[in-house]
Protein backbone atom coordinates (compact mmCIF):
# COMPACT_ATOMS: atom_id res chain seq x y z
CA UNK A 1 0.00 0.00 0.00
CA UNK A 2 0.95 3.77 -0.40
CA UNK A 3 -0.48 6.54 1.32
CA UNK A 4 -0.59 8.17 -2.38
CA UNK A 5 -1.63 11.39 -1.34
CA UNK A 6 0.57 12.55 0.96
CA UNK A 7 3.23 11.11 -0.67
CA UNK A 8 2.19 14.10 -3.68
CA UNK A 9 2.65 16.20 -1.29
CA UNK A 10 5.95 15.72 0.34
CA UNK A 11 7.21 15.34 -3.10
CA UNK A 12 5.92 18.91 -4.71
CA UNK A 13 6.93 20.44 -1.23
CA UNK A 14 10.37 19.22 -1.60
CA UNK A 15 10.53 20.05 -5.79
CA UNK A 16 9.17 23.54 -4.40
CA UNK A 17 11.75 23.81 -2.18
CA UNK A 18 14.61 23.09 -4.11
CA UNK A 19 13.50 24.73 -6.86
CA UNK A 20 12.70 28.22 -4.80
CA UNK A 21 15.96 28.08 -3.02
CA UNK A 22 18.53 25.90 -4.85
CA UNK A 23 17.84 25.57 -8.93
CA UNK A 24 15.03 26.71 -11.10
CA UNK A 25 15.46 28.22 -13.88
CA UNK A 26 19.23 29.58 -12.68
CA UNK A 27 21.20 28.43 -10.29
CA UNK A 28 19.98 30.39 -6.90
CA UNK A 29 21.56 28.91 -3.93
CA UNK A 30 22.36 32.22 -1.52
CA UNK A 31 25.72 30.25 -0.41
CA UNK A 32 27.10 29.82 -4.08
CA UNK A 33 29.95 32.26 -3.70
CA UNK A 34 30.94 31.15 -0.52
CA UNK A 35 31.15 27.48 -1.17
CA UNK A 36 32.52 27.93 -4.79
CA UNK A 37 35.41 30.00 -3.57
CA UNK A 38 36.27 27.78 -0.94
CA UNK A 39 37.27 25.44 -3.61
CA UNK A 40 39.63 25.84 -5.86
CA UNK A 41 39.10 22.41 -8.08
CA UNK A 42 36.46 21.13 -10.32
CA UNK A 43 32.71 22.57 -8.93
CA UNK A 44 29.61 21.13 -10.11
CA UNK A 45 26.37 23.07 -8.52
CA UNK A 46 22.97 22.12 -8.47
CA UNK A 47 22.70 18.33 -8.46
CA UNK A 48 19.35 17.13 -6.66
CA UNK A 49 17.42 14.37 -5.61
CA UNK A 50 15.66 11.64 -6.65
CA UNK A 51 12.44 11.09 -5.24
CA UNK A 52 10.83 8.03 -6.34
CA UNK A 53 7.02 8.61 -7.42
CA UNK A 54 6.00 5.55 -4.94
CA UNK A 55 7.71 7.00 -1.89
CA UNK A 56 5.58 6.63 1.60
CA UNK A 57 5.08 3.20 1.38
CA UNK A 58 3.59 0.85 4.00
CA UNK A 59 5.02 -3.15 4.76
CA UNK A 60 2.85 -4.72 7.13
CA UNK A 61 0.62 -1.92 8.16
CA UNK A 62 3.56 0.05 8.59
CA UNK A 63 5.26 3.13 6.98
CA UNK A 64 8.49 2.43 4.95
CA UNK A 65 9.51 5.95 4.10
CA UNK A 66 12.94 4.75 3.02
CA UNK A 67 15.71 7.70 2.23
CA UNK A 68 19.15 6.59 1.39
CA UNK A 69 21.37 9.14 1.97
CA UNK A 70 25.23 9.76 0.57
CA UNK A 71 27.94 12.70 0.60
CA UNK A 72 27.70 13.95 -3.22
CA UNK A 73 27.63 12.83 -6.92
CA UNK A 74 30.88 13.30 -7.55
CA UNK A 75 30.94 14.09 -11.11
CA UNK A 76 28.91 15.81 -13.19
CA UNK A 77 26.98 17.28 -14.65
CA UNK A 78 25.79 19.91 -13.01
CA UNK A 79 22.26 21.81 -12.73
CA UNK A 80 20.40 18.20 -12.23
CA UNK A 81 17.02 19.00 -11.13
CA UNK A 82 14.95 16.63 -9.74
CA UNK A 83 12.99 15.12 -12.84
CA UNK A 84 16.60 14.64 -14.18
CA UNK A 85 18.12 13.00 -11.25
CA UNK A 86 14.92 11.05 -11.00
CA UNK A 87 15.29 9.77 -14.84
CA UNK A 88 19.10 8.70 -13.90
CA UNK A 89 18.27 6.43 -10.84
CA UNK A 90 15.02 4.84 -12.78
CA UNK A 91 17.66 4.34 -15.76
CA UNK A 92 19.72 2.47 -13.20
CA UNK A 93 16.39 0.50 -12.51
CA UNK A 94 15.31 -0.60 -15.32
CA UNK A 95 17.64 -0.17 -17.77
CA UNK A 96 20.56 -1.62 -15.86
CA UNK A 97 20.88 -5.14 -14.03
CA UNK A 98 22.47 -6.02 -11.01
CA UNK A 99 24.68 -8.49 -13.08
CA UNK A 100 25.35 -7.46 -16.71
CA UNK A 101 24.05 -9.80 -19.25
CA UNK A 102 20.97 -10.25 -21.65
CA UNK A 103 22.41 -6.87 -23.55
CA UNK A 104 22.10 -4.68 -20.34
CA UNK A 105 24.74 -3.06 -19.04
CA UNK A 106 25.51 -3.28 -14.92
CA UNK A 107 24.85 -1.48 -11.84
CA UNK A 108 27.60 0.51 -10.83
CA UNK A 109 28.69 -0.88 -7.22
CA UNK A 110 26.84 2.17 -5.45
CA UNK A 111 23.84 1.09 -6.87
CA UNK A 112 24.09 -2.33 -5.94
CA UNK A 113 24.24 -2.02 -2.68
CA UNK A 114 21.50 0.16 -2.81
CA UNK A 115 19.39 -2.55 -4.09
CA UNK A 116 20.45 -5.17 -1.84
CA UNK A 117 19.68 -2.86 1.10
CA UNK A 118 16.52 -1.70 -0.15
CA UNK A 119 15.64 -5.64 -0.85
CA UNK A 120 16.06 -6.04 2.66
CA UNK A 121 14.46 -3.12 4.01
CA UNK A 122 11.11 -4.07 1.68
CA UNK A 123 11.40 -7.89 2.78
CA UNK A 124 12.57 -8.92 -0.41
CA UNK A 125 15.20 -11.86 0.31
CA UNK A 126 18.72 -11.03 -0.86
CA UNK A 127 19.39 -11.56 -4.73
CA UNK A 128 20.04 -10.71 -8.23
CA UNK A 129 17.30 -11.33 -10.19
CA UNK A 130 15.82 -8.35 -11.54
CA UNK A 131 11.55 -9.88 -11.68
CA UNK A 132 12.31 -9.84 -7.89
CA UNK A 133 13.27 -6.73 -7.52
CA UNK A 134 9.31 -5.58 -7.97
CA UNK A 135 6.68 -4.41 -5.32
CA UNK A 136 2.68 -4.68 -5.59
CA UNK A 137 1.83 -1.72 -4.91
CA UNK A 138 -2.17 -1.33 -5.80
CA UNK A 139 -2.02 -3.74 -8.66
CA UNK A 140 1.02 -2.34 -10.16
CA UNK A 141 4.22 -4.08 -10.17
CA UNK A 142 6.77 -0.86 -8.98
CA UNK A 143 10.02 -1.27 -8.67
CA UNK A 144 11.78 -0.62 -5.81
CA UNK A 145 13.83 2.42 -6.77
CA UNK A 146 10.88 3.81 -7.16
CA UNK A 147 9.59 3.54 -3.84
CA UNK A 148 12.68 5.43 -2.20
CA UNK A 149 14.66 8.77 -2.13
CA UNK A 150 18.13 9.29 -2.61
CA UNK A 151 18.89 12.30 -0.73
CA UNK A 152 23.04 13.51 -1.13
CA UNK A 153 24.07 15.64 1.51
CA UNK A 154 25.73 18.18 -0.76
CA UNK A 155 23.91 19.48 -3.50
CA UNK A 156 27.08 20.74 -5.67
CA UNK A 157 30.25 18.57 -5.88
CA UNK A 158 33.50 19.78 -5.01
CA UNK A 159 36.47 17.36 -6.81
CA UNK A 160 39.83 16.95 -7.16
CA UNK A 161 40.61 17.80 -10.88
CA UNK A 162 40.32 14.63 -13.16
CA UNK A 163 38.77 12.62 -9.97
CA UNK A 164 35.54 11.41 -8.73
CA UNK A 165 37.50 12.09 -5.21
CA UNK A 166 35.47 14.42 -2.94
CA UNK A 167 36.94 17.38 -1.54
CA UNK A 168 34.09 19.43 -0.16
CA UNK A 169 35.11 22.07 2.21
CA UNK A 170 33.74 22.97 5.70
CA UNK A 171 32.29 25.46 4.53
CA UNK A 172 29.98 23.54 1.82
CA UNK A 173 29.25 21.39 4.41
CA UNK A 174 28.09 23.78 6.63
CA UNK A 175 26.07 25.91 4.19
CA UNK A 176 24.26 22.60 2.95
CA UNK A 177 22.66 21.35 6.12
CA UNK A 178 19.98 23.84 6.06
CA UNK A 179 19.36 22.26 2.43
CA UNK A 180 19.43 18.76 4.33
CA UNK A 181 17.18 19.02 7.43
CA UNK A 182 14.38 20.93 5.34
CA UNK A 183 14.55 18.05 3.13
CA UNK A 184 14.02 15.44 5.70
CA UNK A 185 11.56 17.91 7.65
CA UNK A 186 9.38 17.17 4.57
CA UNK A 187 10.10 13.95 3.70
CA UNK A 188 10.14 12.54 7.24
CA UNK A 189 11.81 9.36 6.65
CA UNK A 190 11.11 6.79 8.78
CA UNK A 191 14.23 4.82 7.54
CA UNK A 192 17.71 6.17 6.74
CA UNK A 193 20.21 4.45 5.21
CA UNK A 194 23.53 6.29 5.18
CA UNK A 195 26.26 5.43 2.80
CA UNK A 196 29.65 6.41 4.46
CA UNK A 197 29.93 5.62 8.51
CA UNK A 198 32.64 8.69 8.54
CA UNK A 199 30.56 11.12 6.83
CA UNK A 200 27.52 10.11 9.12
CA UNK A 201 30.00 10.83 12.15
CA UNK A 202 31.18 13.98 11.29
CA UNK A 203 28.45 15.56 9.43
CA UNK A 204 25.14 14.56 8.76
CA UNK A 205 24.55 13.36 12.55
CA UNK A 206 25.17 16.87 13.74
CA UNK A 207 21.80 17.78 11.46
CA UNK A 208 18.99 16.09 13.73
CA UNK A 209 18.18 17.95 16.90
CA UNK A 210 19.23 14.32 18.95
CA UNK A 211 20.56 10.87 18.24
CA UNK A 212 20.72 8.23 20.15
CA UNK A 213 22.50 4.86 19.67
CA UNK A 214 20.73 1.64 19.18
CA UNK A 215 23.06 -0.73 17.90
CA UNK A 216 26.74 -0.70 16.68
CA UNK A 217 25.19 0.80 13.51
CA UNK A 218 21.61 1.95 14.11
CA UNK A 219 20.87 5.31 15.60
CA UNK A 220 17.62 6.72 16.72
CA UNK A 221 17.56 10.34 15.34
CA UNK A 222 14.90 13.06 16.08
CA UNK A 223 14.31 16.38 13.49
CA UNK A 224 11.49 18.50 15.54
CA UNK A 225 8.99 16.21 16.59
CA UNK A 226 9.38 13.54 13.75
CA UNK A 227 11.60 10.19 14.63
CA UNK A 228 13.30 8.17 12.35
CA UNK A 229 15.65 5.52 12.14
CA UNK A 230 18.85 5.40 11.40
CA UNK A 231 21.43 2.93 9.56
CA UNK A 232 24.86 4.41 9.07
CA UNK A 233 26.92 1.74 6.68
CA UNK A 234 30.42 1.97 4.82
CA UNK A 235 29.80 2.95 0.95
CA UNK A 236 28.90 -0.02 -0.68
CA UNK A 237 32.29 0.76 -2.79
CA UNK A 238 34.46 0.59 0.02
CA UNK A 239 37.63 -1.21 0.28
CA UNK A 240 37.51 -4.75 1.37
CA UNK A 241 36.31 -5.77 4.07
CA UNK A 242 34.06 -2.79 4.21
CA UNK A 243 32.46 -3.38 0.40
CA UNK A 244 29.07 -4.43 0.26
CA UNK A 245 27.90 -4.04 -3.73
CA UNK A 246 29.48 -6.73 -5.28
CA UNK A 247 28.00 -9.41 -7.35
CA UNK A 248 27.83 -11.84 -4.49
CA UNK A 249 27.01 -10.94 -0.64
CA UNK A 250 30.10 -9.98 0.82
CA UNK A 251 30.63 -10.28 4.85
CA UNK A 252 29.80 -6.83 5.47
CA UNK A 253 26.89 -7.20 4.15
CA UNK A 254 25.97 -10.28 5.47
CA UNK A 255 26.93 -9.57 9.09
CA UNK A 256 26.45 -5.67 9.27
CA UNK A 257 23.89 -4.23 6.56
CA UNK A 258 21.30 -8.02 7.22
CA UNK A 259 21.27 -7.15 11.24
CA UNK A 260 21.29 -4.23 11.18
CA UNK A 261 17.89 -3.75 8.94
CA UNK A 262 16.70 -6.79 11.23
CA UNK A 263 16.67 -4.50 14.32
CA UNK A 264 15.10 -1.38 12.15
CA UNK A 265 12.07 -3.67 11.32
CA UNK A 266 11.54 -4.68 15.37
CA UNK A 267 11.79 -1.63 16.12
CA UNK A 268 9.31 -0.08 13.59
CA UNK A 269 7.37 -3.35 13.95
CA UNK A 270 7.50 -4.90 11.00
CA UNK A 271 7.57 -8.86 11.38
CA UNK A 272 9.28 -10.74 8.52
């Protein structure tokens, strides 16, 4: 199920948002100046979200607002509004496997294990096979990158020249959580998955109002009155034995990401 209508809503709100304060028709972020200068390498501004047209929905009775969360793109290009960043990740989807074959090309390893942990988090077992990868959602088969957001923390990309190596400044990262808590204040996630356990440390835990620790990598966080939960994981591209989004289920991902989404669904009270 999907509570449809609200869903709309925290979509358009969040579209509004971004395009009011961040990108429309120009670039219009007030901190542009600031953050460009304090960066003297490759800067690629304006890169939003993708906000799948089935997010808000329910497993069990209960809501699976699921936002997966990471530092930046990386790369360009830039000025990616929403519709654009949404066409990428539905690319990824359905045009792209989790294995290449058949004539379609592979999922990069990001991507991967974003699908195996959103499997998991929807109760879909573990796997590769793209029919699984499908929800019923009112009589429609939806797949699941449809049903999520992918929220980066940054919304311009700050890289060493010729790299996809991050180098955002403190003062980007600064200027971009007011960006990043209005976001969740509207999308009010009741899962998030965060892709990088340093960048969760030092930056986006210091954007909920409190956080408390649940496990060795859940977190209960708190943005005004709304609660979510929290799941703060290497990249899925990490070095071994930190990599979790390779073609078979590495360690990490059998004995970190699996438990850890286990205690998220007691917790939320989801029985698989």
């Amino acid at each position: 199920m999907i509570d449809q209508q609200n869903s709309e809503k925290r979509i358009l709100a969040v579209e509004q948002y971004l395009t009011e304060h961040v990108l429309g028709t120009d670039f219009v972020c007030s901190s542009y100046n600031s953050c460009k200068s304090s960066h003297l390498g490759a800067f690629y501004e304006g890169q939003l979200h993708h906000i799948g047209k089935y997010y808000g929905v329910t497993l069990n009775g209960s809501p699976l607002r699921v936002v997966v969360v990471g530092q930046e793109y990386g790369h360009p290009p830039a000025r990616v509004d929403c519709q654009a960043r949404y066409a990428m990740i539905m690319d990824s989807g359905l045009g792209c496997r989790f294995k290449a074959g058949d004539g379609y090309r592979y999922r990069n390893p990001h991507m991967k294990g974003t699908t195996s942990v959103l499997r998991l988090i929807f109760g879909i077992p573990l796997g590769t096979d793209h029919n699984s990868e499908f929800l019923l959602i009112e009589g429609k088969h939806v797949h699941i990158f449809d049903a999520f957001a992918l929220v980066n923390y940054l919304l311009c990309s700050a890289v060493l020249d010729g790299t996809r190596n991050g180098k955002a400044s403190q003062t980007m990262m600064s200027n971009c959580r007011g960006h990043f808590r209005k976001v969740m204040h509207v999308l009010e996630p009741s899962v998030i998955i965060v892709q990088g356990k340093g960048f969760w440390q030092k930056s986006i835990s210091k954007s909920f109002d409190s956080v408390s620790q649940v496990s060795d990598f859940v977190y209960k966080v708190k943005l005004g009155s709304h609660e979510s939960f929290v799941a703060a994981f290497s990249h899925p591209s990490a070095h071994s034995p930190y990599d979790w989004g390779r073609n078979e289920p590495t360690e990490y991902l059998q004995n970190t990401v699996v438990p850890s989404v286990k205690i998220i669904h007691e917790h939320l009270g989801i029985c698989r």
